[in-house]
N, C-alpha and C. Protein backbone atom coordinates (compact mmCIF):
# COMPACT_ATOMS: atom_id res chain seq x y z
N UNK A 1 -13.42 18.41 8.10
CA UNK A 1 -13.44 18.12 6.68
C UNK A 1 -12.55 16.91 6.42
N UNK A 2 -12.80 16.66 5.38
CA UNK A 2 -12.39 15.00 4.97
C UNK A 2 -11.46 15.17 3.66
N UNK A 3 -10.21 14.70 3.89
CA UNK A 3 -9.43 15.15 2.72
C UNK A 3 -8.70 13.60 1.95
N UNK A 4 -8.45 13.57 0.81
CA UNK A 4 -7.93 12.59 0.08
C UNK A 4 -6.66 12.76 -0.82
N UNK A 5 -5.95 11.97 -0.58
CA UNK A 5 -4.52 12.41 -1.55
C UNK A 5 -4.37 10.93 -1.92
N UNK A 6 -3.90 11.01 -3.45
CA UNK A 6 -3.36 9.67 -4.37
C UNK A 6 -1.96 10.19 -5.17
N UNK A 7 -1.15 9.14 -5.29
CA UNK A 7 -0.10 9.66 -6.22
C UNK A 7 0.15 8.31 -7.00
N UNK A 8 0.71 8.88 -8.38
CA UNK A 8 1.24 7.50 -8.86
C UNK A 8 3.21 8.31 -9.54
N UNK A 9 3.64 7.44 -9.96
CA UNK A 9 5.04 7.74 -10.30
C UNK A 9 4.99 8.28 -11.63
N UNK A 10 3.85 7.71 -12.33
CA UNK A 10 4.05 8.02 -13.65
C UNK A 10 2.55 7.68 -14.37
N UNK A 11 1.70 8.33 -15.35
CA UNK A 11 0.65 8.53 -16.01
C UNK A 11 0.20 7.18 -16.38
N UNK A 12 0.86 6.08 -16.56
CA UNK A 12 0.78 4.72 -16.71
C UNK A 12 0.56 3.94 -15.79
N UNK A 13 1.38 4.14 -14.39
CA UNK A 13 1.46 3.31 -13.59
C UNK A 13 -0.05 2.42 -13.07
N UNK A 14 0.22 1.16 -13.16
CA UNK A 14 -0.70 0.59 -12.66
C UNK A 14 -1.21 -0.90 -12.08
N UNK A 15 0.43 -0.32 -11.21
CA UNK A 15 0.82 -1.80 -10.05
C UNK A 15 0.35 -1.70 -8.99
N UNK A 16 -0.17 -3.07 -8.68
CA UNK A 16 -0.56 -3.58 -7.58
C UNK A 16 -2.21 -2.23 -6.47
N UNK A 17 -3.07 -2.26 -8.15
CA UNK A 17 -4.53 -1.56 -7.44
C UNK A 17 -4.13 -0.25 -7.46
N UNK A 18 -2.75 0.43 -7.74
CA UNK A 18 -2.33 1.70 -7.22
C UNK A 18 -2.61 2.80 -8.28
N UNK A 19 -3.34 2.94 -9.64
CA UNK A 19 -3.45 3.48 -10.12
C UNK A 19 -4.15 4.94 -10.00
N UNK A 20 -3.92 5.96 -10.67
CA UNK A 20 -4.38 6.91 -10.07
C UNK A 20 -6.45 6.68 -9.66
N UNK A 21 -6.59 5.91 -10.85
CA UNK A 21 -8.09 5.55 -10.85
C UNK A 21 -8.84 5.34 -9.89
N UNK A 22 -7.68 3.76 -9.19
CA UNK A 22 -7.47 2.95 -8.39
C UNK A 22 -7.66 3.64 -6.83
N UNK A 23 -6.78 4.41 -6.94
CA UNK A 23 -7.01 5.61 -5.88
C UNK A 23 -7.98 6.17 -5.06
N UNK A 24 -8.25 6.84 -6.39
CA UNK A 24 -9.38 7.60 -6.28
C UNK A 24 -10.73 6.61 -6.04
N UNK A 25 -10.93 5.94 -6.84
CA UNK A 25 -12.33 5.13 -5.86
C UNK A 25 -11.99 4.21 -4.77
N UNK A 26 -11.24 3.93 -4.12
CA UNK A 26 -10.99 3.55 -2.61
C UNK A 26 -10.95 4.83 -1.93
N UNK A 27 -10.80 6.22 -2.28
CA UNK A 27 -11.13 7.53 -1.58
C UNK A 27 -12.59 7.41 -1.66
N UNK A 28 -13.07 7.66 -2.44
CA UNK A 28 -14.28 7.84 -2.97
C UNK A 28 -15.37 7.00 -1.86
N UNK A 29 -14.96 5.44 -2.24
CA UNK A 29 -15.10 4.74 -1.24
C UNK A 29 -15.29 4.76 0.04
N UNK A 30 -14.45 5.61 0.72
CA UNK A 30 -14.17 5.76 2.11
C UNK A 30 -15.33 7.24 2.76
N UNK A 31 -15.86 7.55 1.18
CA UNK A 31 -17.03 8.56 1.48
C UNK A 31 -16.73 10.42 1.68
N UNK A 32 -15.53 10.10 0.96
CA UNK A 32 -14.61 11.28 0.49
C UNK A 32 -15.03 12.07 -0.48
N UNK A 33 -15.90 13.65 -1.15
CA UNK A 33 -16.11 13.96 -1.62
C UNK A 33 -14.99 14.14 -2.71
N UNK A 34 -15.35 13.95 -4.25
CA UNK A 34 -13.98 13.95 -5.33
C UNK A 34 -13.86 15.28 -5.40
N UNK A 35 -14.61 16.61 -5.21
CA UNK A 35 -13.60 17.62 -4.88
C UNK A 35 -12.71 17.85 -4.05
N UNK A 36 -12.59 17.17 -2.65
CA UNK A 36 -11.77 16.48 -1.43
C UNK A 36 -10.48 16.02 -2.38
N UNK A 37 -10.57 15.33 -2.95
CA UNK A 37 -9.32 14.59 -3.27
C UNK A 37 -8.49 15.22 -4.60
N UNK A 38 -7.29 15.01 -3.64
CA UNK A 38 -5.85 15.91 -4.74
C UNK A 38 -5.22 14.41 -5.22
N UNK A 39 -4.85 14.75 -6.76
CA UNK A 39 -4.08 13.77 -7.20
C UNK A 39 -3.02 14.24 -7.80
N UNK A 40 -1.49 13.08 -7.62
CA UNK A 40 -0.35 13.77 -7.96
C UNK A 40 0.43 12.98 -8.77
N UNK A 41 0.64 13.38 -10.31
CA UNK A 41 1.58 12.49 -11.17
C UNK A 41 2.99 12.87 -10.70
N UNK A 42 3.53 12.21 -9.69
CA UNK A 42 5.19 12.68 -9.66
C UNK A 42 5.80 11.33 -8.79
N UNK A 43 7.30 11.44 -9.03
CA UNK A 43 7.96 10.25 -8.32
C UNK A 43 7.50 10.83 -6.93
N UNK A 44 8.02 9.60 -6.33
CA UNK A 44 7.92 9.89 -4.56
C UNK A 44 9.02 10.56 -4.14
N UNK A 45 10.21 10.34 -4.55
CA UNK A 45 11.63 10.95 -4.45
C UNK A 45 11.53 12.41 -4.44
N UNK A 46 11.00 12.91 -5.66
CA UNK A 46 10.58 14.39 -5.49
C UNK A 46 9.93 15.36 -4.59
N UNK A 47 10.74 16.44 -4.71
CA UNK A 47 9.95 17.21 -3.08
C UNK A 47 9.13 17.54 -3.54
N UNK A 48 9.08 18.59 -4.94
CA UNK A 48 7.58 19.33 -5.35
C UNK A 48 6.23 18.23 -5.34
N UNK A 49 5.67 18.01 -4.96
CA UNK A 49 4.35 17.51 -5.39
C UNK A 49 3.41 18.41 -5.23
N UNK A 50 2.67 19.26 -6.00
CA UNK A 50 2.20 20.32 -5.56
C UNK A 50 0.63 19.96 -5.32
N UNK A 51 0.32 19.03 -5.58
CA UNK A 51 -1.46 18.65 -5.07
C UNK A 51 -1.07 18.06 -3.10
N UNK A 52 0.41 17.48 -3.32
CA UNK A 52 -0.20 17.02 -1.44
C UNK A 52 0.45 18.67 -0.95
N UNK A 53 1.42 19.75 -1.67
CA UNK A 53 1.79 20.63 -0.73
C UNK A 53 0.04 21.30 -0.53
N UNK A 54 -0.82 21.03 -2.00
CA UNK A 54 -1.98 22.01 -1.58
C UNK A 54 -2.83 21.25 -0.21
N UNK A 55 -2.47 19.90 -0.27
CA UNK A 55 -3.50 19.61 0.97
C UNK A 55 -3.11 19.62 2.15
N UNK A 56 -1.50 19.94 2.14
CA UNK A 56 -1.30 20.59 3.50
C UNK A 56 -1.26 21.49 4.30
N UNK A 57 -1.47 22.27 3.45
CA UNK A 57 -1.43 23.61 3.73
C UNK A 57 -3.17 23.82 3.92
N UNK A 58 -3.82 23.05 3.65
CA UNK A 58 -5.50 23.30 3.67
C UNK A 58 -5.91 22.55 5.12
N UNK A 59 -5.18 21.52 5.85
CA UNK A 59 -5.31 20.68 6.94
C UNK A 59 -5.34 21.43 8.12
N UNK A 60 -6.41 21.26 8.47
CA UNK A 60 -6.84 22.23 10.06
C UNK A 60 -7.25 20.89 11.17
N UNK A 61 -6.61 21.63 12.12
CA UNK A 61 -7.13 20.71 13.46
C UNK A 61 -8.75 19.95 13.56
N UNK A 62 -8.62 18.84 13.49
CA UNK A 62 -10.34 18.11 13.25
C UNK A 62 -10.60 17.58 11.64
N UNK A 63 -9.31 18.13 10.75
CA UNK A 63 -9.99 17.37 9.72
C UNK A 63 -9.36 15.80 9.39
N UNK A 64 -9.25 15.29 8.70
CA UNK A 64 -9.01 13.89 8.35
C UNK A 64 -8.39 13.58 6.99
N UNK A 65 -7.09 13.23 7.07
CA UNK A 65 -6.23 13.08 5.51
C UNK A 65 -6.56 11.16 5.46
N UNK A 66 -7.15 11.12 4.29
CA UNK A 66 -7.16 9.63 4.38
C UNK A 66 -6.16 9.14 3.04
N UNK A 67 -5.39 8.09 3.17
CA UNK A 67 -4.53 7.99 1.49
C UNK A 67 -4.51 6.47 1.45
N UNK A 68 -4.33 5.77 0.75
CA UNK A 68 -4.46 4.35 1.05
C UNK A 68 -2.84 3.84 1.12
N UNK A 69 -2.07 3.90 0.71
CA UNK A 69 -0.90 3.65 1.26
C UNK A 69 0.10 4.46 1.93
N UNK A 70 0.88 4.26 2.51
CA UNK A 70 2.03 5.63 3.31
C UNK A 70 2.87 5.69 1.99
N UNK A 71 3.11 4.85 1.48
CA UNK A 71 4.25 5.59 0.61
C UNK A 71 3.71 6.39 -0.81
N UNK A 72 2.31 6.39 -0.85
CA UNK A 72 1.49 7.55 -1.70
C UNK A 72 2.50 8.89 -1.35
N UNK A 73 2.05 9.13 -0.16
CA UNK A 73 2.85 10.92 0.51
C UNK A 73 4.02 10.88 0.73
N UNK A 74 5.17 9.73 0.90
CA UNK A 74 5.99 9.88 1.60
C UNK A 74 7.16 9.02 0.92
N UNK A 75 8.76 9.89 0.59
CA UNK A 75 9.62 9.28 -0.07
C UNK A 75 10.29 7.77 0.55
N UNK A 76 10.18 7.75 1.96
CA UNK A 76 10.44 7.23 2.72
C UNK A 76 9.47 6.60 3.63
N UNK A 77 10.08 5.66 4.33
CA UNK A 77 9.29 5.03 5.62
C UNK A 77 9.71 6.53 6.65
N UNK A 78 10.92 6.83 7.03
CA UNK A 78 11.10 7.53 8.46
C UNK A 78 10.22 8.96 7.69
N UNK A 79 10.41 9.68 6.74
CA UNK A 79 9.34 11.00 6.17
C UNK A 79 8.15 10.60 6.46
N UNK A 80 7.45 9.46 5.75
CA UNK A 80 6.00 9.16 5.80
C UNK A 80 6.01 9.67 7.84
N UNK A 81 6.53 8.24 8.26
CA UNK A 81 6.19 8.64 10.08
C UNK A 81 6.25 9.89 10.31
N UNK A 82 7.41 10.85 9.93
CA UNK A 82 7.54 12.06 10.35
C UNK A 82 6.51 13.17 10.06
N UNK A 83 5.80 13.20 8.65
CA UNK A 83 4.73 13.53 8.12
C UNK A 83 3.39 13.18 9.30
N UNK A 84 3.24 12.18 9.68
CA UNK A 84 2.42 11.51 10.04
C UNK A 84 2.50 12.13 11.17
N UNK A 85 3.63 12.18 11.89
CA UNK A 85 3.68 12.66 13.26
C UNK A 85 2.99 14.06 13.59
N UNK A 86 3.87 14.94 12.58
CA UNK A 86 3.49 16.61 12.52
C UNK A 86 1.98 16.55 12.33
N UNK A 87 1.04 15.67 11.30
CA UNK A 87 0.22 16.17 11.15
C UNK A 87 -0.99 15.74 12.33
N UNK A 88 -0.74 14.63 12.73
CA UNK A 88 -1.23 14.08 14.12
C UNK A 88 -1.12 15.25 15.28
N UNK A 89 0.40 15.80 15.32
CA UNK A 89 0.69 17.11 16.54
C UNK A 89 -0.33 18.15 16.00
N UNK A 90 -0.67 18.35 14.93
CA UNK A 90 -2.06 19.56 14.30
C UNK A 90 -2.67 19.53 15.05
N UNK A 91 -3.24 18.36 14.86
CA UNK A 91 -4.95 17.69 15.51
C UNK A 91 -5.42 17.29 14.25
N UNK A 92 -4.64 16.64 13.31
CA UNK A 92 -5.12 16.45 12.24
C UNK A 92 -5.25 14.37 12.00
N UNK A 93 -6.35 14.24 11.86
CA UNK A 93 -6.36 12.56 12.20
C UNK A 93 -6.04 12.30 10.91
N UNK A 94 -4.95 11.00 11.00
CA UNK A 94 -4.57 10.31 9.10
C UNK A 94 -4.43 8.68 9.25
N UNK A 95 -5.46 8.68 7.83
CA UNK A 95 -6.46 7.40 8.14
C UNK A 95 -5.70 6.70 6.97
N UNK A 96 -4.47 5.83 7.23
CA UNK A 96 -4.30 5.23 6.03
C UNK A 96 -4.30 3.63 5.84
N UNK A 97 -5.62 3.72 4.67
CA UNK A 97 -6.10 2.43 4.57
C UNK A 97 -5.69 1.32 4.62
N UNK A 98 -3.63 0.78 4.44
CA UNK A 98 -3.70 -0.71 4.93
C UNK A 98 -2.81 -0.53 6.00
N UNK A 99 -3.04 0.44 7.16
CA UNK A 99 -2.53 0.22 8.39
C UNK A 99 -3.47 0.69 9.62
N UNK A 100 -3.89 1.54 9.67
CA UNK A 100 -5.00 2.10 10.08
C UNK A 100 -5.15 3.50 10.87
N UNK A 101 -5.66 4.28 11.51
CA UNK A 101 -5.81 5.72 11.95
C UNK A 101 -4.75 5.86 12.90
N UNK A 102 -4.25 7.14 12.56
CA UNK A 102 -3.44 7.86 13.29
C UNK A 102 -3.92 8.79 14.11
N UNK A 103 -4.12 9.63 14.99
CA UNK A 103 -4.62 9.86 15.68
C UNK A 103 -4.65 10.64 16.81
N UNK A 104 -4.83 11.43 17.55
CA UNK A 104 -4.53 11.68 19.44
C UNK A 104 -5.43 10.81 20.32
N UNK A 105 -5.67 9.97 19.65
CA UNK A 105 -5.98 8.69 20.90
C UNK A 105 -4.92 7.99 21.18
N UNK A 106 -5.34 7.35 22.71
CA UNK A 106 -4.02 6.66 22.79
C UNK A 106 -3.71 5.53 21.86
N UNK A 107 -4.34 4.87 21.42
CA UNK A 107 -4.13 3.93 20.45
C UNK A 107 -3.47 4.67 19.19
N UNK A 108 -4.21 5.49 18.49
CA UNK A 108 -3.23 6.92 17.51
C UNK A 108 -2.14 6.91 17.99
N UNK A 109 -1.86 7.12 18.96
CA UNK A 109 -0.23 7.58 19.17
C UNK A 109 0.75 5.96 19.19
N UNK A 110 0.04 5.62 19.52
CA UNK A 110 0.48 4.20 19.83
C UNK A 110 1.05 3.80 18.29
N UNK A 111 0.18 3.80 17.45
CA UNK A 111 0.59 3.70 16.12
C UNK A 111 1.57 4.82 15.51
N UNK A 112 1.80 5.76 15.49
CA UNK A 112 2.28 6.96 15.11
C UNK A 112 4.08 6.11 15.65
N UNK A 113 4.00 6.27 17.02
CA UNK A 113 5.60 5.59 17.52
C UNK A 113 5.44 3.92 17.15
N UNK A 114 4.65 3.83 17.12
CA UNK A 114 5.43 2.30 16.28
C UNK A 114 5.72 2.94 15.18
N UNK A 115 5.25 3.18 14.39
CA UNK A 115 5.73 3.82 12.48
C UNK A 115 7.10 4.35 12.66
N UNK A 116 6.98 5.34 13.43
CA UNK A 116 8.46 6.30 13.82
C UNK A 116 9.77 4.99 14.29
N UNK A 117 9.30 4.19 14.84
CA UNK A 117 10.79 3.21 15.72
C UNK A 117 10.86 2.14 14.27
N UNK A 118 10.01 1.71 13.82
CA UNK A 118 10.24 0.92 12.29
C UNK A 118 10.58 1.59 11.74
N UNK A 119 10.45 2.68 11.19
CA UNK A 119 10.97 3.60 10.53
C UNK A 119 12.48 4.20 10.90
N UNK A 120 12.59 4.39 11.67
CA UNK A 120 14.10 4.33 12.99
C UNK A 120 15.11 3.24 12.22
N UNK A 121 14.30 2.09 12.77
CA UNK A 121 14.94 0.74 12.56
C UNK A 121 15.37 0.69 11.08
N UNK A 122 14.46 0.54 10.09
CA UNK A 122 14.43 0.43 8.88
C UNK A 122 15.86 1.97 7.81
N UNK A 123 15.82 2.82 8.58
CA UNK A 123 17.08 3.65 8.41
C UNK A 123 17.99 3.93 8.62
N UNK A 124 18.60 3.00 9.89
CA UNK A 124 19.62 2.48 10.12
C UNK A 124 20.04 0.76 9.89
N UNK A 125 19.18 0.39 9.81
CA UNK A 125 19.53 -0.92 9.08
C UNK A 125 20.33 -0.33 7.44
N UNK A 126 19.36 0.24 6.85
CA UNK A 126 20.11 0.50 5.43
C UNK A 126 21.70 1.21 5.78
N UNK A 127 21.63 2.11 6.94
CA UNK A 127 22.96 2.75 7.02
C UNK A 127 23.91 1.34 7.26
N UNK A 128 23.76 0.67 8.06
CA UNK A 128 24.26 -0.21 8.43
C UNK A 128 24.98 -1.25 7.18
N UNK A 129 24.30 -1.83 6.44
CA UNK A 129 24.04 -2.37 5.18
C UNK A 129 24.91 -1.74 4.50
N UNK A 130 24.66 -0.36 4.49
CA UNK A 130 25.97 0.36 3.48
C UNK A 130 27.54 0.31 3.78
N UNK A 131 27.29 0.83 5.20
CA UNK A 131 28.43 0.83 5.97
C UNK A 131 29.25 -0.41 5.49
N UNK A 132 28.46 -1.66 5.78
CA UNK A 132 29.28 -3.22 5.62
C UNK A 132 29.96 -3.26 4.13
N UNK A 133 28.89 -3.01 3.06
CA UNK A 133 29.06 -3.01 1.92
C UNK A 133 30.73 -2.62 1.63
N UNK A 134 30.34 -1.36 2.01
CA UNK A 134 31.41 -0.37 1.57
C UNK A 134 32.81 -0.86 1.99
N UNK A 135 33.18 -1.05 3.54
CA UNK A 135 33.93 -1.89 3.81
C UNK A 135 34.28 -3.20 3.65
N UNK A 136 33.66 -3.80 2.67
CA UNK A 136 33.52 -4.81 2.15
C UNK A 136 34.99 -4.53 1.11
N UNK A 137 34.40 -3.84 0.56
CA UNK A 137 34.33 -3.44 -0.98
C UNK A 137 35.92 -3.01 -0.81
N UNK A 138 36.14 -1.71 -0.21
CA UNK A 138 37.54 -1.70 0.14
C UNK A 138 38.25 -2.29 0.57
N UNK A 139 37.95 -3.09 1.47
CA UNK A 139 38.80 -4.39 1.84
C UNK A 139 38.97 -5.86 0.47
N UNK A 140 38.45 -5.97 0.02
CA UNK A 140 38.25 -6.72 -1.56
C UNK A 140 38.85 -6.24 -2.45
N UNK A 141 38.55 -5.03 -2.80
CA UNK A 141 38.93 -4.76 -4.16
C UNK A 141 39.38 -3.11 -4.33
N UNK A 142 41.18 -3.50 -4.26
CA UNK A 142 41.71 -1.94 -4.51
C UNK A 142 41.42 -1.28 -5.20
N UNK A 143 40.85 -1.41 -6.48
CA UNK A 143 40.61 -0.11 -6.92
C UNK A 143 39.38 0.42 -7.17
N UNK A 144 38.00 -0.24 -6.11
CA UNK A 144 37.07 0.53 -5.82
C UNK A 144 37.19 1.77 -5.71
N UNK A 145 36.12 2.79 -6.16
CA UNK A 145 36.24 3.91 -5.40
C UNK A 145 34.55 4.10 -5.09
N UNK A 146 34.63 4.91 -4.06
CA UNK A 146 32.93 5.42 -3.56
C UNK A 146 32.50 6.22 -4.45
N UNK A 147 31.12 6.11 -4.68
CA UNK A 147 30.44 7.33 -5.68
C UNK A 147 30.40 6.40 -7.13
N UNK A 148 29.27 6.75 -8.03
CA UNK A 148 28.91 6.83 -9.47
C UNK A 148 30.29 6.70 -10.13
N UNK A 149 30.29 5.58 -11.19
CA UNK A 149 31.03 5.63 -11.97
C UNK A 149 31.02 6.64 -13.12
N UNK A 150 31.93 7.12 -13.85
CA UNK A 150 32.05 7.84 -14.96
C UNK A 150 31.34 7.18 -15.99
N UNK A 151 30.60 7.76 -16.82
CA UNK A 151 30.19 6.97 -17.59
C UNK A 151 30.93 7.60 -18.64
N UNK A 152 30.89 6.73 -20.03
CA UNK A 152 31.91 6.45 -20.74
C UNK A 152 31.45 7.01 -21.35
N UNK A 153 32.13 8.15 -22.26
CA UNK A 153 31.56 8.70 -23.16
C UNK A 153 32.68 8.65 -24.73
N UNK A 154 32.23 7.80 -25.57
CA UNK A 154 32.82 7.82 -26.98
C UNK A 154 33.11 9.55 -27.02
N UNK A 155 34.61 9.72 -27.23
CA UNK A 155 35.37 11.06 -27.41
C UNK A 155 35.21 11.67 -28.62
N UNK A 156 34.75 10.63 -29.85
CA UNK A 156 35.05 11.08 -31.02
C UNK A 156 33.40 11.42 -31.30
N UNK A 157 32.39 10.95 -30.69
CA UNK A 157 30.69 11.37 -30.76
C UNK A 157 30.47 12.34 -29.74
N UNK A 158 31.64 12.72 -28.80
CA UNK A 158 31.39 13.79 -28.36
C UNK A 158 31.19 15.25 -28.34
N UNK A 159 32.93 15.06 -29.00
CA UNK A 159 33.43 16.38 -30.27
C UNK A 159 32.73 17.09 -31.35
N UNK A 160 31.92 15.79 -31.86
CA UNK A 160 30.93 15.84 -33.02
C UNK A 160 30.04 16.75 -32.19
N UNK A 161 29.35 16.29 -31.34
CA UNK A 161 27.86 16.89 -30.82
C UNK A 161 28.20 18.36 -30.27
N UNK A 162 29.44 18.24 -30.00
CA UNK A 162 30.06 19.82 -28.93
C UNK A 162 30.00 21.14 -30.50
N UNK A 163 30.96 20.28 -31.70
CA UNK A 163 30.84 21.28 -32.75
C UNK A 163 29.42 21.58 -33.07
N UNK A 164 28.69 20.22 -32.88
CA UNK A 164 27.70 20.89 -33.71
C UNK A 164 26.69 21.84 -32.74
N UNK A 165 27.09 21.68 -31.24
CA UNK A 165 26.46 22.70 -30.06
C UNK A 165 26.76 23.94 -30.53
N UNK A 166 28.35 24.35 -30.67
CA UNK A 166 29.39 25.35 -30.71
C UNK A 166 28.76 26.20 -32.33
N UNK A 167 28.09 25.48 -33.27
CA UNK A 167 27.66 25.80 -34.41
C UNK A 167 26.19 26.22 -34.61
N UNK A 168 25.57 25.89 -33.24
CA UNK A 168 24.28 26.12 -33.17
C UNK A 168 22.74 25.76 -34.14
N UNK A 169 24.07 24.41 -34.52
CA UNK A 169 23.11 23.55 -34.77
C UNK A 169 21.63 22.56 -33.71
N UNK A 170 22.80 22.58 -32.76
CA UNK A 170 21.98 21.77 -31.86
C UNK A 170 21.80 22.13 -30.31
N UNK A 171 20.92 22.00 -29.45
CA UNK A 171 21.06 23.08 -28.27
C UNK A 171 21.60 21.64 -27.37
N UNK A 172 22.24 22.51 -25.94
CA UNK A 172 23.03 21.45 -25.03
C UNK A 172 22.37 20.22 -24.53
N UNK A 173 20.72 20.45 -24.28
CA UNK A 173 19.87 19.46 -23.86
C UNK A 173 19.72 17.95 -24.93
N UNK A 174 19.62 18.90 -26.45
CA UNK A 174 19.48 17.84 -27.41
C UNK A 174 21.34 16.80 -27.64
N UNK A 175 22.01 17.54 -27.56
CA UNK A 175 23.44 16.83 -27.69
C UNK A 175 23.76 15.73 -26.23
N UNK A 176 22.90 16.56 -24.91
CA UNK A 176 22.72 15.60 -23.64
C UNK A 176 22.26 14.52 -23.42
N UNK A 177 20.82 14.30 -24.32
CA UNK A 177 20.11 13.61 -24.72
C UNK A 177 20.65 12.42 -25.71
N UNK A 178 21.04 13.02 -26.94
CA UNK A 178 21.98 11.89 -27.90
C UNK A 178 22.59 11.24 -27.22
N UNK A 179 23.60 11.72 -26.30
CA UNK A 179 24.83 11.26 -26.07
C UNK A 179 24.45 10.04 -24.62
N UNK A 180 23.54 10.45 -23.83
CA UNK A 180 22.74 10.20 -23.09
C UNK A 180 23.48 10.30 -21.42
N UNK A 181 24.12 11.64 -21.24
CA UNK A 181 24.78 12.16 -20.15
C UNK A 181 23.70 13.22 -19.66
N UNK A 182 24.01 13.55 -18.49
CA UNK A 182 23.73 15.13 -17.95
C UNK A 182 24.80 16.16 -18.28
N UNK A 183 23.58 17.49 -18.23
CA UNK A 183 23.99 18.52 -18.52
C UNK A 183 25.37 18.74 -17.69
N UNK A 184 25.13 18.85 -16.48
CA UNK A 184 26.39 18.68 -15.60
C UNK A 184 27.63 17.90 -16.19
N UNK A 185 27.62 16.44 -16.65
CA UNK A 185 28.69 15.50 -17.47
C UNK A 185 28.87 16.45 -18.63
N UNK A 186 28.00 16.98 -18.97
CA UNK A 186 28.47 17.86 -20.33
C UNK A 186 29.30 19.20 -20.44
N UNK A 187 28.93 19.89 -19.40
CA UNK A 187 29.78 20.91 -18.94
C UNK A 187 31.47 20.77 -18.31
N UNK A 188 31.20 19.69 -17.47
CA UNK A 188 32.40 19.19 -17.00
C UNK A 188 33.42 18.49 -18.19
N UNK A 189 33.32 17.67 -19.14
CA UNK A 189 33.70 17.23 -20.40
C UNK A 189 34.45 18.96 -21.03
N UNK A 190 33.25 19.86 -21.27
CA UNK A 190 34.01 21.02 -22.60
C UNK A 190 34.79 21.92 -21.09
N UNK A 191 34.67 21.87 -20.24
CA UNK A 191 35.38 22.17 -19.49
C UNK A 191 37.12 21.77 -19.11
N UNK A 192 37.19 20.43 -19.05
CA UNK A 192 38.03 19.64 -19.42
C UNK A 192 38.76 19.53 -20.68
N UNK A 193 37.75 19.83 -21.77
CA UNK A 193 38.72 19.84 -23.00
C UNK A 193 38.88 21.39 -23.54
N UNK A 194 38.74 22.29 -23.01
CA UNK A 194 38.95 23.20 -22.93
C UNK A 194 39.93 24.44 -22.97
């Protein structure tokens, strides 16, 4: 069986041919029945995507995942390969349109470890990159510190939004929202003033 997966980041998106539309008829295209094909409105970052968890869990030895880009399925370059790898070890062939079939041929595999060593490469380069950065940074400038800055939160529009939480005027999400922190920054704050 012949399977199709598309994702976009967001209900709008519609960069560079990638639209969910877009997708779907380059599946379509490839002679993919549109009940075959799962489509998924979610970032790539996110684990839930629940249309590719349904098509993995449906992938049997002999069938064929076709997607037109790797980073459709995959948050990453080294995930996509790793994805790619497991589903190749199935017996599951994945045909993605601007690189080409994955496989248990030798040529398939051939491609599969190139993806995996770029992918290698490409995730330690960034470690690397950070690494420098960072030591950069401490060596430059004392009073760096690692991690997210605090974001600033006006004390006196805070108080306001906390009474009017505390008064049940307003629920924690909507005062999160105003103020434009996380729930977490918000807890930690009445915690603190506490």
């Amino acid at each position: 069986m012949r399977y199709g997966y598309g994702r976009v980041s967001s209900k709008g998106q519609r960069l560079y041919g990638m639209s969910l539309e877009d997708q779907m008829e380059q599946l379509k295209a490839q002679g993919i029945a549109e009940e075959n094909i799962k489509l998924d409105t979610c970032t790539g970052t996110k684990m839930d995507r629940p249309m590719f968890n349904e098509i993995l869990s449906m992938l049997k030895s002999g069938d064929e995942l076709v997607v037109c880009k790797l980073d459709r399925f995959a948050r990453t370059a080294p995930e996509g390969a790793m994805v790619v790898r497991d589903l190749v070890e199935r017996g599951v062939k994945v045909n993605i349109l601007n690189m080409g079939v994955a496989d248990n041929t030798p040529m398939g595999k051939v491609m599969v470890t190139v993806m995996l060593a770029f992918a290698e490469y490409e995730r330690d380069m960034i470690v690397e990159r950070t690494s420098m950065g960072k030591a950069h940074k401490r060596e430059h400038d004392p009073d760096w510190k690692e991690g997210r800055k605090s974001k600033e939160i006006d004390p006196v529009a805070f108080e306001k939004f906390a009474q009017k939480q505390k008064d049940g005027e307003m629920t924690v999400d909507d005062c999160c929202r105003e103020l434009g922190i996380s729930r977490s920054t918000w807890y930690d704050r009445i915690r603190k003033a506490g």
